[in-house]
Protein backbone atom coordinates (compact mmCIF):
# COMPACT_ATOMS: atom_id res chain seq x y z
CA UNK A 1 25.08 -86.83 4.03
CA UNK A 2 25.87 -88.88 7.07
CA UNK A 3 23.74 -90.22 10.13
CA UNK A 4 25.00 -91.72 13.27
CA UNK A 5 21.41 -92.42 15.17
CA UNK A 6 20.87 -94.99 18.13
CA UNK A 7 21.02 -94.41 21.85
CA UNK A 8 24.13 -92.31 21.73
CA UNK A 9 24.63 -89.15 19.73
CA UNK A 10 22.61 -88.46 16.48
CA UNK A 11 24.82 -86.71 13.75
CA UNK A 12 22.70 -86.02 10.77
CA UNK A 13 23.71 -84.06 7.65
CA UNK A 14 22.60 -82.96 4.73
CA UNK A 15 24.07 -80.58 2.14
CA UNK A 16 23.78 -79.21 -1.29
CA UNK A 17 26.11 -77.82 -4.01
CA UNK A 18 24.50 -74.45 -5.80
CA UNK A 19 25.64 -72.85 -8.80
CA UNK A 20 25.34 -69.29 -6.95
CA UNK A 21 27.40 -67.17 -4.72
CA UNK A 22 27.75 -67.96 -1.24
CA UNK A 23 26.56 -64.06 -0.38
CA UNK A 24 23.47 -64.91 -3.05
CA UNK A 25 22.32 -68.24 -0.85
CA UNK A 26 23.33 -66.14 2.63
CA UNK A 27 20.47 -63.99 1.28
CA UNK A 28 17.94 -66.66 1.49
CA UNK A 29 19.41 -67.54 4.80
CA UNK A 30 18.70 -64.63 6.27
CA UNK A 31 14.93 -64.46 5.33
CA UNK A 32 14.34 -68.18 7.17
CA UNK A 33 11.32 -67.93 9.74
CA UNK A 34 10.69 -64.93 7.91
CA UNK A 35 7.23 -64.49 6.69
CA UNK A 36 8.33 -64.58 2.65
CA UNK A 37 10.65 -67.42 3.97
CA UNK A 38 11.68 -68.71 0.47
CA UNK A 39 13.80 -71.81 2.63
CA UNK A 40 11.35 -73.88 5.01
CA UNK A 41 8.71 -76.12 3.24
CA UNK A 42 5.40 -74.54 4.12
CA UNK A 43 2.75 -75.28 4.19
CA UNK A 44 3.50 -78.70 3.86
CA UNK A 45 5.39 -78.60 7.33
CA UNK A 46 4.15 -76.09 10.21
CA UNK A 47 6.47 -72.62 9.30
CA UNK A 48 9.33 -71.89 11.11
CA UNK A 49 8.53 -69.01 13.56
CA UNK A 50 10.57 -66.78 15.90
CA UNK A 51 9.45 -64.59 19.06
CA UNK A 52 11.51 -61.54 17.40
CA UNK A 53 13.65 -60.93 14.36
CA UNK A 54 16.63 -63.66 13.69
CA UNK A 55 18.97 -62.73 15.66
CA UNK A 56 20.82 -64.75 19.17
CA UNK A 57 18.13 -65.23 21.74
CA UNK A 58 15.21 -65.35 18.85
CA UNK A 59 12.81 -67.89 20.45
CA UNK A 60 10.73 -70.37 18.17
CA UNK A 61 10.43 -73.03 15.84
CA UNK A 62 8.58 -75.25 14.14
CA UNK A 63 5.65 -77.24 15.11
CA UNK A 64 5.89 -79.09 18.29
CA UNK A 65 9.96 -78.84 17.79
CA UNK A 66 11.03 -75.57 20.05
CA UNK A 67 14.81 -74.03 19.81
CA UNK A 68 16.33 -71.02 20.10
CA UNK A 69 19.10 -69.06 17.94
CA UNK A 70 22.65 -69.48 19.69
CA UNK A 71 25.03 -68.23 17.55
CA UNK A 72 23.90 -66.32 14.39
CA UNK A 73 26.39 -64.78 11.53
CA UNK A 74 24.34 -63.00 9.17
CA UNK A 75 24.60 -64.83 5.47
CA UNK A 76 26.68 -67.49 6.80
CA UNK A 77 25.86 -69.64 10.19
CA UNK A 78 22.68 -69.83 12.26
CA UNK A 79 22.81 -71.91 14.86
CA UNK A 80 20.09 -73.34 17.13
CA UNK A 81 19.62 -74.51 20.32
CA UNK A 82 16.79 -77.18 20.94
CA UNK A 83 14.71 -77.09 23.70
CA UNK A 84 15.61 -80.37 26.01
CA UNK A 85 11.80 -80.78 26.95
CA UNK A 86 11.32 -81.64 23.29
CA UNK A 87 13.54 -85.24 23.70
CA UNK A 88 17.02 -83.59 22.39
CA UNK A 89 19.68 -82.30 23.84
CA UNK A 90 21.97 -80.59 21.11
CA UNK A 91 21.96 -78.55 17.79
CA UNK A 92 21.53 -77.96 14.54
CA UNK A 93 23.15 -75.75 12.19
CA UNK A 94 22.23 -73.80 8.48
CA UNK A 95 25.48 -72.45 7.45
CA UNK A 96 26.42 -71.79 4.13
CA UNK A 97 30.05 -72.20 2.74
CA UNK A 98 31.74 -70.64 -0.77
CA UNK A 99 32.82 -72.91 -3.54
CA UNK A 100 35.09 -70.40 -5.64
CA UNK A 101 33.24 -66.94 -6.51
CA UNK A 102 29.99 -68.76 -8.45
CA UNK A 103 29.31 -71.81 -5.96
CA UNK A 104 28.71 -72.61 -2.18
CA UNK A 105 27.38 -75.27 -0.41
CA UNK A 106 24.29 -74.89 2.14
CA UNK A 107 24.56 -77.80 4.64
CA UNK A 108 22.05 -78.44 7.89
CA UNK A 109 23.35 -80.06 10.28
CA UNK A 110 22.04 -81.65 13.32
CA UNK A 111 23.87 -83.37 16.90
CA UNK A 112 22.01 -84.45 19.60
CA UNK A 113 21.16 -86.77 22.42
CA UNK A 114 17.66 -88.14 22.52
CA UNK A 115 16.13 -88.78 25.72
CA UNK A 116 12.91 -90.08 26.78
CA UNK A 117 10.66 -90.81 24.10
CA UNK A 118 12.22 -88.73 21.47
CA UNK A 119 14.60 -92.30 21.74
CA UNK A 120 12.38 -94.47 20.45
CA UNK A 121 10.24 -91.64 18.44
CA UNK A 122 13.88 -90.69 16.30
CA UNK A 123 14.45 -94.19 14.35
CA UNK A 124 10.57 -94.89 14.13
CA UNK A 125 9.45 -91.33 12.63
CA UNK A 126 11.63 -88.41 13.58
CA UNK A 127 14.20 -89.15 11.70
CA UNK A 128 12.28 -89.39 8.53
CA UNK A 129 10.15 -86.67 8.48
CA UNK A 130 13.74 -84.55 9.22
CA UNK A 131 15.05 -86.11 6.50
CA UNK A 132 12.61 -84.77 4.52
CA UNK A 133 12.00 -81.78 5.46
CA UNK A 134 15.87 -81.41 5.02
CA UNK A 135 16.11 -82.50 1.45
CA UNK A 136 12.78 -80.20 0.93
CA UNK A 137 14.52 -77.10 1.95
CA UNK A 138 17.65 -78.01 -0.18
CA UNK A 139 15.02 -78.14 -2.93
CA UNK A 140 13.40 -74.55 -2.08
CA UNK A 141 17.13 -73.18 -2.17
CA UNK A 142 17.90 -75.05 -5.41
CA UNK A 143 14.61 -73.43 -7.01
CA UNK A 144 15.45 -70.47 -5.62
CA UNK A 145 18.80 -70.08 -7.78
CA UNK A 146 18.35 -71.85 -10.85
CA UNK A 147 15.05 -71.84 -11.14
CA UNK A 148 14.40 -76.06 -10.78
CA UNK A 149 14.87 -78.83 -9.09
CA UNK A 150 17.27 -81.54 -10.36
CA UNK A 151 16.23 -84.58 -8.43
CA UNK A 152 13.13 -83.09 -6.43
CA UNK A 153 12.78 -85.30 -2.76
CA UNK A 154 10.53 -87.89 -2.87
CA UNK A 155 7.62 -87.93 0.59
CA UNK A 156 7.24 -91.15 1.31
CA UNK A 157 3.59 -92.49 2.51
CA UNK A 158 4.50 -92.40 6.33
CA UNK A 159 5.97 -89.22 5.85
CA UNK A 160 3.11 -88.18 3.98
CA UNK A 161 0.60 -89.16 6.62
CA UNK A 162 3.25 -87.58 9.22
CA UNK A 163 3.27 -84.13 7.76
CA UNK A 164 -0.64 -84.52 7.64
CA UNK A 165 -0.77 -84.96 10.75
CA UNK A 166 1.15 -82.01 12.03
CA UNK A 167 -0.21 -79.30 9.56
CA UNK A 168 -3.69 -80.01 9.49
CA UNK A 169 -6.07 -79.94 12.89
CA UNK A 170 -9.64 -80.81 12.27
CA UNK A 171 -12.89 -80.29 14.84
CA UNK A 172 -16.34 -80.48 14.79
CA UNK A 173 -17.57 -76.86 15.98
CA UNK A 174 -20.37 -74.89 16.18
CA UNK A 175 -21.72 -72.56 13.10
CA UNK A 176 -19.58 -69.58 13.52
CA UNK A 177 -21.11 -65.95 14.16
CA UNK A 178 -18.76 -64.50 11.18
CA UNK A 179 -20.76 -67.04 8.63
CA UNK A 180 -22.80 -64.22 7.72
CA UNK A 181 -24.06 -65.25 4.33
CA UNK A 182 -25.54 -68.18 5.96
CA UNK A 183 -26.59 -66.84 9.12
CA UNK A 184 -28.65 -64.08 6.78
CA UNK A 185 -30.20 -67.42 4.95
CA UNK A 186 -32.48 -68.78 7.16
CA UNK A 187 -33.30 -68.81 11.21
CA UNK A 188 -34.89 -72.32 10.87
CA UNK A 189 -32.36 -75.23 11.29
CA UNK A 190 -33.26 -78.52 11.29
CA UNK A 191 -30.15 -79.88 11.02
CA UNK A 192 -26.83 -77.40 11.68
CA UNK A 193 -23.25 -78.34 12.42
CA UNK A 194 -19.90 -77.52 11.31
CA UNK A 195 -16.23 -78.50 11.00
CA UNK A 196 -13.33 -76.72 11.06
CA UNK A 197 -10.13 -77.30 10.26
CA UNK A 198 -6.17 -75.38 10.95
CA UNK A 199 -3.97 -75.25 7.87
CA UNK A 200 -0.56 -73.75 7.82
CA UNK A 201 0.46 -70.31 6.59
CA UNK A 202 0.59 -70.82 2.52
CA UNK A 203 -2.26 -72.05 1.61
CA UNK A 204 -5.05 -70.77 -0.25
CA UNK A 205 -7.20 -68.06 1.38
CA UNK A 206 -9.68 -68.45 -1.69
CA UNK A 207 -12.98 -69.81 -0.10
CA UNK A 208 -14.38 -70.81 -3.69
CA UNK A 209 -10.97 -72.81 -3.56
CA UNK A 210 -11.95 -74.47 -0.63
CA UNK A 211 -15.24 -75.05 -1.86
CA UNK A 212 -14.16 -76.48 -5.25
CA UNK A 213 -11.88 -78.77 -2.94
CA UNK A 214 -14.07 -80.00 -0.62
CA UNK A 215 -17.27 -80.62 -3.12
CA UNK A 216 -15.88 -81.35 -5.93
CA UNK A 217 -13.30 -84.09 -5.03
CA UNK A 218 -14.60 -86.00 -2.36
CA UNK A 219 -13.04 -89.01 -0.41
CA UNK A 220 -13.72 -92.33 -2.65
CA UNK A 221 -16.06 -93.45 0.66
CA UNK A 222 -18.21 -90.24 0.39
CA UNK A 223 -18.82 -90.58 -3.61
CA UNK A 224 -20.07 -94.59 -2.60
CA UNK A 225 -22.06 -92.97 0.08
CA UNK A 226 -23.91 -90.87 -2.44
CA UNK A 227 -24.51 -93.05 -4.72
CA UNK A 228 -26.36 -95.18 -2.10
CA UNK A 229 -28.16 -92.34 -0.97
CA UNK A 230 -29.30 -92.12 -4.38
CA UNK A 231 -29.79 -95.85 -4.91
CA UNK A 232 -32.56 -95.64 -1.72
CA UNK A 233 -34.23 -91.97 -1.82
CA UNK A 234 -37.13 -92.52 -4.23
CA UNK A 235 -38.10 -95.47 -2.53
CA UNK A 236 -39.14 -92.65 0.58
CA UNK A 237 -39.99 -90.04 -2.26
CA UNK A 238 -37.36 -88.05 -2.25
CA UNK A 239 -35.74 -86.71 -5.52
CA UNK A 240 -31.91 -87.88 -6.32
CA UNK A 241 -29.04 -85.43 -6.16
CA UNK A 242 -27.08 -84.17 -8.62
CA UNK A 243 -23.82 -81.65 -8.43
CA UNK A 244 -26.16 -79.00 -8.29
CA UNK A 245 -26.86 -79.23 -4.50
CA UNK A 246 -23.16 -77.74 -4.07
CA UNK A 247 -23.48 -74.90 -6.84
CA UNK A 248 -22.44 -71.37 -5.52
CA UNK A 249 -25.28 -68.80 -4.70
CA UNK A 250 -23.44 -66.00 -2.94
CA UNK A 251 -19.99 -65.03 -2.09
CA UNK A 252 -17.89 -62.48 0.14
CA UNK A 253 -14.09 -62.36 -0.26
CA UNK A 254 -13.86 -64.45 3.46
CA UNK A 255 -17.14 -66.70 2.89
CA UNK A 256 -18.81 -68.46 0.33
CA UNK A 257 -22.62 -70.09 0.30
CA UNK A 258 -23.49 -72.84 -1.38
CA UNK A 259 -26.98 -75.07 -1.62
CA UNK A 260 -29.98 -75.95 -3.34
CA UNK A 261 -33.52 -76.05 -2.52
CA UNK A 262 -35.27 -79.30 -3.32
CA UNK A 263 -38.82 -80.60 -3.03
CA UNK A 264 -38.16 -82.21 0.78
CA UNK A 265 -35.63 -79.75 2.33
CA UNK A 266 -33.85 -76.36 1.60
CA UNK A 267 -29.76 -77.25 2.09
CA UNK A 268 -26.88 -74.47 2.43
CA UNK A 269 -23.18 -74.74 2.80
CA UNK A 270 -21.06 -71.94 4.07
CA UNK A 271 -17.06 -71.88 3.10
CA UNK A 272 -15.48 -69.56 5.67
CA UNK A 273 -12.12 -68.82 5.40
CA UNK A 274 -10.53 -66.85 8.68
CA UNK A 275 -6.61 -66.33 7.82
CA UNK A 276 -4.45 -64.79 10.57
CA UNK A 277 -0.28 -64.21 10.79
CA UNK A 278 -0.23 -68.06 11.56
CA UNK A 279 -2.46 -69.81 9.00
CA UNK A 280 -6.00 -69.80 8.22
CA UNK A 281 -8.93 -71.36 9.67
CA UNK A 282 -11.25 -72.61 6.91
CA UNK A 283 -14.87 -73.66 8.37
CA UNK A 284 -17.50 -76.12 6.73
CA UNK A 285 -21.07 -75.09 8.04
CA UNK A 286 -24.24 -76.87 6.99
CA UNK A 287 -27.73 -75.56 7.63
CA UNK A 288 -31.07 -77.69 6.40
CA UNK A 289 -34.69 -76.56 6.91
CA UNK A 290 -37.21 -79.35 6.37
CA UNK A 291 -40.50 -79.25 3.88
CA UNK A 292 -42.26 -82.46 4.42
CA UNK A 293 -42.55 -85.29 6.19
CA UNK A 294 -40.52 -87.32 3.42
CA UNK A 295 -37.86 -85.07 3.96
CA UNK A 296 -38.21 -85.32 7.89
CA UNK A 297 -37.44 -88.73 7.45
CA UNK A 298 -34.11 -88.43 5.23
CA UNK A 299 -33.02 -85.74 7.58
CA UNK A 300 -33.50 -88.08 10.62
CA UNK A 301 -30.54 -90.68 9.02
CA UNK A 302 -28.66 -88.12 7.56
CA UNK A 303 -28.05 -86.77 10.65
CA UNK A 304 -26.35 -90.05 11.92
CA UNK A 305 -23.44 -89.90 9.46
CA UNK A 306 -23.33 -86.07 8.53
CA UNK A 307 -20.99 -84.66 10.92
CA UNK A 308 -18.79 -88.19 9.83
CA UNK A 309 -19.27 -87.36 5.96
CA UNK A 310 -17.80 -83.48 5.89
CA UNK A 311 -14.97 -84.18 8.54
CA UNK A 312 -13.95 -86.62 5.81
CA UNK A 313 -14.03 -84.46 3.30
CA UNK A 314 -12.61 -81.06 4.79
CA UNK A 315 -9.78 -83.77 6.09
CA UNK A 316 -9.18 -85.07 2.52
CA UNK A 317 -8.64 -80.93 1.27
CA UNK A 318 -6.80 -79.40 3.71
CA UNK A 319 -4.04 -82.70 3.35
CA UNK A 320 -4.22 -82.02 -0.64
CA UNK A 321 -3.72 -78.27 0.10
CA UNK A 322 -0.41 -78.80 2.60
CA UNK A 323 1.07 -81.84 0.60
CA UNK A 324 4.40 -82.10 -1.69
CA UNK A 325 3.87 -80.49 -4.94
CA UNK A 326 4.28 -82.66 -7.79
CA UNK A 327 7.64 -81.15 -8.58
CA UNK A 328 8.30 -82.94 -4.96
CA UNK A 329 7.46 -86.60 -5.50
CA UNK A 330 10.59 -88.50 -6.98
CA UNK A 331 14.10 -88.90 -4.77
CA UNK A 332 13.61 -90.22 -1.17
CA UNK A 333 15.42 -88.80 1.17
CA UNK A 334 17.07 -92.30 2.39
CA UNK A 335 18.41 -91.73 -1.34
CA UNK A 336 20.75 -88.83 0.01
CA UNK A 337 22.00 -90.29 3.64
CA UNK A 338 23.85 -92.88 4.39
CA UNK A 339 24.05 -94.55 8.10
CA UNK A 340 27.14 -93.72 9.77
């Protein structure tokens, strides 16, 4: 690979020898932006998406990055267009070249211009996060013919955080009408809110899978949370928790309701998971309905960090659901370019 970057052109290229035929690899080719895309690294990146089937004049792309397919031989070469209104002026290329009759090379490569921020934005994270997204792909197609990974890429902690960042939206919104198995539970609500948060097309649609996620590995700052909270409850007479106040006590195939009812306050937790052509929308709701004054009380500081608390933890999921596999974690891709 090579990389000419700066305020002039940016040439960036990466490349990979497979032990297959080049008509084998133009296969994969083919399916990219597909929905069983078996190229593009989703759902740890957005997914590559088209207005129409790949083909010259197919509209898309990925994420905030918006291009268009220019020249397109099926098997071989699609090229794309960017979108100048993104910060570069230029292309990139997936073409796919034949070693002999048992081995081709697939090779990406970009030229450009930045302009306006995209200047500044290339060196300091751009250029990374293509990198590895690059070297990801190279993986997928690697997999996809031998079955492994030689030298899997390595993400990085600003990549990481980038990729994060771009494939997982969190909000604080209101209990949603399609919660049903906890809008059946109880019309009292002391306390009711709800976060929701955007993943990417590959993730789990399993809403005991989110729940497991979400409950059962919390952020480091939520477990020291609870163990204060247990620390200071008796002193107001209220009972300590335990891992039972997040044990499953319905489910649907979309939602599932977890809670407990204690001697201050009845809890629930609704898992809703919404999936759609473009990802899923998973949804954290939490209902309480108060018994006594004692649990009046509790409620009244819960309430101060609650909201805080589950965006935390729905954050802390959905990034372990989108992230680099394992398999993913050992060759940066600085490793593979060199600077031009």
């Amino acid at each position: 690979m090579a990389m000419a970057s700066g305020i002039g052109t940016i040439v960036n290229v990466h490349e990979r020898e497979l032990p297959a035929s080049a008509d084998a690899v133009g296969q994969l080719l083919d399916r990219i932006g597909s929905v069983d895309d078996p190229l593009w690294p989703a759902p740890t990146w957005p997914p590559m998406r088209f207005d129409r089937p790949l083909g010259v004049g197919a509209d898309g792309g990925h994420g905030a990055i918006r291009y268009r397919v220019a020249r397109y031989e099926p098997g071989r070469v699609i090229e794309f267009a960017f979108d100048p209104a993104i910060g570069l002026d230029g292309i990139h290329v997936l073409e796919v070249q034949p070693r002999g009759t048992d081995r081709c090379v697939l090779r990406h490569r970009l030229v450009g211009r930045p302009t306006g921020a995209m200047r500044l934005m290339w060196p300091l994270v751009v250029r990374a996060c293509h990198d590895a997204v690059l070297e990801h792909l190279l993986d997928n197609a690697e997999r996809a013919v031998t079955g492994t990974v030689r030298e899997p890429v390595r993400y990085g902690r600003r990549v990481r955080l980038a990729a994060a960042a771009e494939s997982v939206r969190v909000r604080a919104v209101p209990v949603p009408a399609g919660a049903g198995l906890l809008n059946a539970w109880s019309a009292r609500r002391d306390l009711a809110d709800a976060i929701a948060v955007r993943v990417p097309p590959g993730t789990s649609t399993d809403p005991q899978d989110w729940a497991d996620r979400i409950f059962r590995d919390p952020p480091a700052v939520v477990l020291a949370l609870l163990r204060l909270r247990n620390a200071l409850v008796p002193l107001i007479g209220v009972e300590r928790g335990d891992a039972t106040a997040f044990a499953t006590v319905a489910r649907t195939d979309r939602e599932v309701l977890l809670g407990v009812d204690a001697s201050h306050l009845d809890f629930r937790a609704s898992v809703l998971v919404e999936p759609d052509e473009s990802g899923s929308t998973v949804t954290v709701s939490a209902v309480a309905a108060v018994r006594t004054r004692a649990g009046r009380a509790y409620l009244a500081v819960v309430r101060l960090v609650h909201p805080a608390v589950i965006w935390a933890m729905v954050r802390r999921a959905a990034r372990r659901a989108t992230a680099p596999t394992a398999a993913s974690l050992r060759r940066t891709p600085d490793q593979q370019c060199r600077q031009a």
